[in-house]
N, C-alpha and C. Protein backbone atom coordinates (compact mmCIF):
# COMPACT_ATOMS: atom_id res chain seq x y z
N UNK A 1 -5.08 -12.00 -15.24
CA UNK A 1 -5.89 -11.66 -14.09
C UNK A 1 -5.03 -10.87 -13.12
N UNK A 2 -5.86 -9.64 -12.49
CA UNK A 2 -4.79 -8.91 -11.56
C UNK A 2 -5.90 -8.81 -10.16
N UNK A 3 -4.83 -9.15 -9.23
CA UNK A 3 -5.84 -9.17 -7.91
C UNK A 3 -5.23 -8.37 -7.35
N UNK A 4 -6.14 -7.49 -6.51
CA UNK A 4 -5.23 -6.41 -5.18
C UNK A 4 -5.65 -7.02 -4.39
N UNK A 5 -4.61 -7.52 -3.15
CA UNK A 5 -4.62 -8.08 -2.11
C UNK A 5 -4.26 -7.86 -0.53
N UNK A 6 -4.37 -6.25 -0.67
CA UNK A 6 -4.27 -5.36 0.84
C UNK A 6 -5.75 -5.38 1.15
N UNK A 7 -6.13 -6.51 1.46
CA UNK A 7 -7.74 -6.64 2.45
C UNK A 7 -7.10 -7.27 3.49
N UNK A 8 -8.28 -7.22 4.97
CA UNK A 8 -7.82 -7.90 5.70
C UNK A 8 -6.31 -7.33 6.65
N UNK A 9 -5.76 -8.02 7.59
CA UNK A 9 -4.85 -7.99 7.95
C UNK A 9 -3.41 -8.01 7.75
N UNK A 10 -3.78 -9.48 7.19
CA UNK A 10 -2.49 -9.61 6.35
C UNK A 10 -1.73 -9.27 5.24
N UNK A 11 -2.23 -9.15 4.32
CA UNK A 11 -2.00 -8.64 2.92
C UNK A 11 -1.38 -9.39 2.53
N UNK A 12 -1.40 -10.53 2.47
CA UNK A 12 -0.53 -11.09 1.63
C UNK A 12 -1.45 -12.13 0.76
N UNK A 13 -0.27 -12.41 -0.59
CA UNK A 13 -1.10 -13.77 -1.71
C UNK A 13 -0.59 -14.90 -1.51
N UNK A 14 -1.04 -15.98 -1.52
CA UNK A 14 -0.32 -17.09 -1.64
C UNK A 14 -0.44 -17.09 -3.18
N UNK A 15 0.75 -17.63 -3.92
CA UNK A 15 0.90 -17.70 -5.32
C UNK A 15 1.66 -18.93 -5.67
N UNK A 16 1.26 -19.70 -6.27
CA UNK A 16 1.26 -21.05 -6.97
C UNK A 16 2.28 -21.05 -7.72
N UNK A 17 3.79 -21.27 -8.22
CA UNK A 17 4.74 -21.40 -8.81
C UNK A 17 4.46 -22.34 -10.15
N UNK A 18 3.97 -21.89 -11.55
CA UNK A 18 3.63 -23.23 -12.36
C UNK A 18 4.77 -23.86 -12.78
N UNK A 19 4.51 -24.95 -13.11
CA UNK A 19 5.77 -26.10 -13.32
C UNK A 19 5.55 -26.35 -14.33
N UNK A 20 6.27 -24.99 -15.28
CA UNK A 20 6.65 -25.26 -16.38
C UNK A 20 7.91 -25.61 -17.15
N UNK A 21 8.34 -26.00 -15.66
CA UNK A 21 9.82 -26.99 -15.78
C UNK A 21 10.83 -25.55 -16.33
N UNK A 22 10.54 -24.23 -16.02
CA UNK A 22 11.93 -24.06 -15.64
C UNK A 22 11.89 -23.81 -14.31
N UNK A 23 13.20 -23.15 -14.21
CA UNK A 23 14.01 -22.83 -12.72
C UNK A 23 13.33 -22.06 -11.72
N UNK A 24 12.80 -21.86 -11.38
CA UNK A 24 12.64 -20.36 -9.98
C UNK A 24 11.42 -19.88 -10.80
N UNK A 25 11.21 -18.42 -10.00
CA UNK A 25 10.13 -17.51 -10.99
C UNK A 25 10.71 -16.61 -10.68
N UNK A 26 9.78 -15.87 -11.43
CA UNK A 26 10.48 -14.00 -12.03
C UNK A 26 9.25 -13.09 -11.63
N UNK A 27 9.50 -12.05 -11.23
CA UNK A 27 8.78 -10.90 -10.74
C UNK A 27 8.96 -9.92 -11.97
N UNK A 28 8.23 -9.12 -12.54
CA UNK A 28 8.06 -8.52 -13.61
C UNK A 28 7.33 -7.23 -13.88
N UNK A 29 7.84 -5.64 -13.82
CA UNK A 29 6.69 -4.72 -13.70
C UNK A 29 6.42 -4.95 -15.34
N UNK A 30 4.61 -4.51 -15.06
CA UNK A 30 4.11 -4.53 -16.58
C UNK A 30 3.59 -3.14 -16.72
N UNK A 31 3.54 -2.04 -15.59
CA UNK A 31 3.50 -0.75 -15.91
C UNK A 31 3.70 -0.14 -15.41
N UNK A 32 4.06 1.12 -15.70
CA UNK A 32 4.67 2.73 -14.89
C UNK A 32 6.01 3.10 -15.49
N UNK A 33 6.76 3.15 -15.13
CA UNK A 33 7.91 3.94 -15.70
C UNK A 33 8.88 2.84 -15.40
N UNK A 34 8.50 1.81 -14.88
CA UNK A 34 9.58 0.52 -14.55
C UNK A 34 9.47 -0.39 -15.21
N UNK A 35 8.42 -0.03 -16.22
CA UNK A 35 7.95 -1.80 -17.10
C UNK A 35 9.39 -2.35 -17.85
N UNK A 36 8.72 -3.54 -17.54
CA UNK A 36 10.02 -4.79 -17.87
C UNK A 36 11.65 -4.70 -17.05
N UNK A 37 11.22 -3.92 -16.19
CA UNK A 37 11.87 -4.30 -14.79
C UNK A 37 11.60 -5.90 -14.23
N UNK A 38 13.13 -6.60 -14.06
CA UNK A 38 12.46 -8.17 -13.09
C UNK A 38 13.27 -8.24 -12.35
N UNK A 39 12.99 -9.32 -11.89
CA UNK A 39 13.85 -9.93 -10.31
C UNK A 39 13.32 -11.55 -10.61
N UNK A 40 14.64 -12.46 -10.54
CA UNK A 40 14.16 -13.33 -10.55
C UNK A 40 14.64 -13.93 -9.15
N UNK A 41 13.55 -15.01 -8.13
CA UNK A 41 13.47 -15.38 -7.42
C UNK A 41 14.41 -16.39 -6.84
N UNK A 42 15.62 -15.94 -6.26
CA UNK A 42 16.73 -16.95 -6.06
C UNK A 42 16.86 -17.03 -4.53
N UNK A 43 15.95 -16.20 -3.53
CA UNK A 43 16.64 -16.81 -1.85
C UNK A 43 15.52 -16.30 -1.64
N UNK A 44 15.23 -17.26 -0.48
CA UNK A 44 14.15 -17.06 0.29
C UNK A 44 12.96 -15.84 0.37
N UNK A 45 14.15 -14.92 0.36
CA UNK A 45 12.87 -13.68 0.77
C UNK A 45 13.87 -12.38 -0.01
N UNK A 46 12.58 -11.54 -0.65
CA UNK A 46 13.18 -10.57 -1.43
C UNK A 46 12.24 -9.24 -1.13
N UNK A 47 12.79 -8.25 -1.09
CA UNK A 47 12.11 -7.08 -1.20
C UNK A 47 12.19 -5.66 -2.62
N UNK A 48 10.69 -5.06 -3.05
CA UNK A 48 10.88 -4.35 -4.01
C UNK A 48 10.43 -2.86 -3.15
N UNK A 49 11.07 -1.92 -3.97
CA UNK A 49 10.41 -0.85 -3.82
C UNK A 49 11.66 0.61 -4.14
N UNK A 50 11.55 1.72 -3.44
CA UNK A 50 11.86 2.66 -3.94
C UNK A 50 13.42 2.64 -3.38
N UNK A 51 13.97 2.27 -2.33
CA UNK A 51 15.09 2.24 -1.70
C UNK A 51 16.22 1.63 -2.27
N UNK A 52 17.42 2.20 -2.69
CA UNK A 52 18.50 1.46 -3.26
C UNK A 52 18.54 0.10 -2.11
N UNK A 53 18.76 -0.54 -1.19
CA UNK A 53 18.72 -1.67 -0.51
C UNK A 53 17.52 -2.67 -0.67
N UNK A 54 16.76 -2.28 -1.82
CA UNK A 54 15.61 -3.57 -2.08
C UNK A 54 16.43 -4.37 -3.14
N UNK A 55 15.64 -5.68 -3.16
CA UNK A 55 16.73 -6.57 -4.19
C UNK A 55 16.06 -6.04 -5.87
N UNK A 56 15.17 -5.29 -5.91
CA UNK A 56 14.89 -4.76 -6.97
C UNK A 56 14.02 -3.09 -6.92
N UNK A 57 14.62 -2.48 -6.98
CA UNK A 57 14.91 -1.07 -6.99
C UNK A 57 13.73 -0.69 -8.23
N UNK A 58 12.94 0.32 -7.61
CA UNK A 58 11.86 0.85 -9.01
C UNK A 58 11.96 2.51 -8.49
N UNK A 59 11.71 3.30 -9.48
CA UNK A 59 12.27 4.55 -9.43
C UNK A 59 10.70 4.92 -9.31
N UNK A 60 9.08 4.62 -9.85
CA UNK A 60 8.13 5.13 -9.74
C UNK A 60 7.16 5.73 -8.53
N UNK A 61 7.30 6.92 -8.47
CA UNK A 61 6.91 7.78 -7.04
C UNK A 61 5.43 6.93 -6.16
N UNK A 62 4.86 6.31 -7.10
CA UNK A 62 4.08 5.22 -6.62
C UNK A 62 4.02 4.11 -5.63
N UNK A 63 5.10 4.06 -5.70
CA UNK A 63 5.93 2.84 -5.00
C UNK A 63 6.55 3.23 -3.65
N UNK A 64 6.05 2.74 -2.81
CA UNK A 64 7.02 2.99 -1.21
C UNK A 64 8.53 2.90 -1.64
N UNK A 65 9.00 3.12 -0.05
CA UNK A 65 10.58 2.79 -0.07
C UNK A 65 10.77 1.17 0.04
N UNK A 66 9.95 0.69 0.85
CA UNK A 66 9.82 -0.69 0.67
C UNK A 66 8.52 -1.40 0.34
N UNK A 67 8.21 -1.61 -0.73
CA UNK A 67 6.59 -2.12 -1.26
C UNK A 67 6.31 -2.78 -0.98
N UNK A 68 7.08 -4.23 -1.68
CA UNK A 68 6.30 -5.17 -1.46
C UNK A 68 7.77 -6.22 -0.93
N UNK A 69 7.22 -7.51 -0.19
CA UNK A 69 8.29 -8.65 -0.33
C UNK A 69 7.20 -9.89 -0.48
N UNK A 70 8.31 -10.77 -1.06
CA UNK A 70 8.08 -12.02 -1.86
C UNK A 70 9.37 -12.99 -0.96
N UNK A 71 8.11 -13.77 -0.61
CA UNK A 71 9.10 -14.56 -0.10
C UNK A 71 8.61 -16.16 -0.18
N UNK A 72 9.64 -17.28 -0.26
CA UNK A 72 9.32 -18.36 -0.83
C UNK A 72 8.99 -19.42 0.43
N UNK A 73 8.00 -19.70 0.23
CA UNK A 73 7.08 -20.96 1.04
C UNK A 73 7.50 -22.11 1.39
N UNK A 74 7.64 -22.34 -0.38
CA UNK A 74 7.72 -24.06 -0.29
C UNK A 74 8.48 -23.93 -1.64
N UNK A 75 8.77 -24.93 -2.46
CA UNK A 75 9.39 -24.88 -3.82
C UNK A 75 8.27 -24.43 -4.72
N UNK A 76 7.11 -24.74 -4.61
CA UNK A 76 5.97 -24.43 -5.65
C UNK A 76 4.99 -23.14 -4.96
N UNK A 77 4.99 -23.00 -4.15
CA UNK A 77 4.75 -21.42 -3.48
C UNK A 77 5.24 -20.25 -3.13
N UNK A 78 5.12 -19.11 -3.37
CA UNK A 78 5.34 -17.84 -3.15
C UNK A 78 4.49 -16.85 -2.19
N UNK A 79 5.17 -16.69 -1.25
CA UNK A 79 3.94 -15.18 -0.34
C UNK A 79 4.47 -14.33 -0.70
N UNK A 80 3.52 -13.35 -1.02
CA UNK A 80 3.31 -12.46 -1.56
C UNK A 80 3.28 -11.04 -0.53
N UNK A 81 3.69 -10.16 0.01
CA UNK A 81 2.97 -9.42 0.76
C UNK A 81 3.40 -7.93 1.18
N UNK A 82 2.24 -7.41 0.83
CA UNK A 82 2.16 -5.83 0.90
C UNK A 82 3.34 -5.23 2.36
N UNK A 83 4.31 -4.50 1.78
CA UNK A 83 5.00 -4.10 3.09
C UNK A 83 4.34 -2.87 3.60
N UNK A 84 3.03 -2.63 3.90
CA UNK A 84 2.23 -1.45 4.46
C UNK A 84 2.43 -0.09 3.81
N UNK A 85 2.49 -0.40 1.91
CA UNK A 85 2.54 0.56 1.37
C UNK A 85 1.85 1.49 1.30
N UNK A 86 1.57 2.88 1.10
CA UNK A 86 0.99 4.06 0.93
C UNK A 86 0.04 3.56 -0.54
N UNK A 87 0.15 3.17 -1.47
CA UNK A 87 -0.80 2.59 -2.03
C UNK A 87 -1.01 1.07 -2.30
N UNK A 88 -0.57 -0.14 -1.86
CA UNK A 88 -1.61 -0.90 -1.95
C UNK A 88 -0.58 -2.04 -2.86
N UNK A 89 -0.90 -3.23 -2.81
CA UNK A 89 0.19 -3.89 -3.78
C UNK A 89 -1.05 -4.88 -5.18
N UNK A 90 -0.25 -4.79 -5.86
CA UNK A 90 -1.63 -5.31 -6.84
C UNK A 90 -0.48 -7.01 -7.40
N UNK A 91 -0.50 -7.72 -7.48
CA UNK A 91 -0.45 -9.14 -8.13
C UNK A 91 -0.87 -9.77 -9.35
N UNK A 92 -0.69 -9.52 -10.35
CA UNK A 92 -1.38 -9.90 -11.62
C UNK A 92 -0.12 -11.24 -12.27
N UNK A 93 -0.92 -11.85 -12.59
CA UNK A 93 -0.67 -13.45 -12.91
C UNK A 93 -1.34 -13.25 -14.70
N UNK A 94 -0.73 -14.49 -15.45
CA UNK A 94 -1.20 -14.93 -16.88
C UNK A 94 -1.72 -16.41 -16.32
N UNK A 95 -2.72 -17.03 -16.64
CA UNK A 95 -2.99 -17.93 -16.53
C UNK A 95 -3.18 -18.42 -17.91
């Protein structure tokens, strides 16, 4: 399932961490010229996008200088949220 979640004000997802008993979670592109690009989730707050100073760097002209950040809630939550990109941040989950 993929949700775009720049409605509203905020833009951001709340995202559910499943406890599938491993460690942290992982951020993962699944398309453009960055697929299977990750970042896995180790401090509080992380940022992606086009700028060598994001904690995960994507080269696709699509992508702001700073896209998106992910930043951690709680141990089993993740916010999610659009950094006022030029197009829009999309969230897609496997359930």
């Amino acid at each position: 399932m993929t949700d775009k979640f720049t409605t509203g004000e905020h833009n951001t997802a709340v995202v559910p961490i499943p406890s599938s008993g491993q460690v942290g979670a992982k951020v993962v592109v699944v398309e453009g010229p960055d697929v299977g690009a990750s970042l896995v989730i180790t401090r509080a707050r992380h940022t992606i996008g086009r700028h060598p100073t994001n904690d995960l760097v994507l080269s696709d002209p699509a992508v702001s200088l700073v896209h998106l950040e992910v930043q951690r809630a709680t141990r089993d939550l993740l916010l999610v949220r659009d950094a006022q990109s030029t197009n829009g941040a999309w969230w897609g989950r496997t359930v």
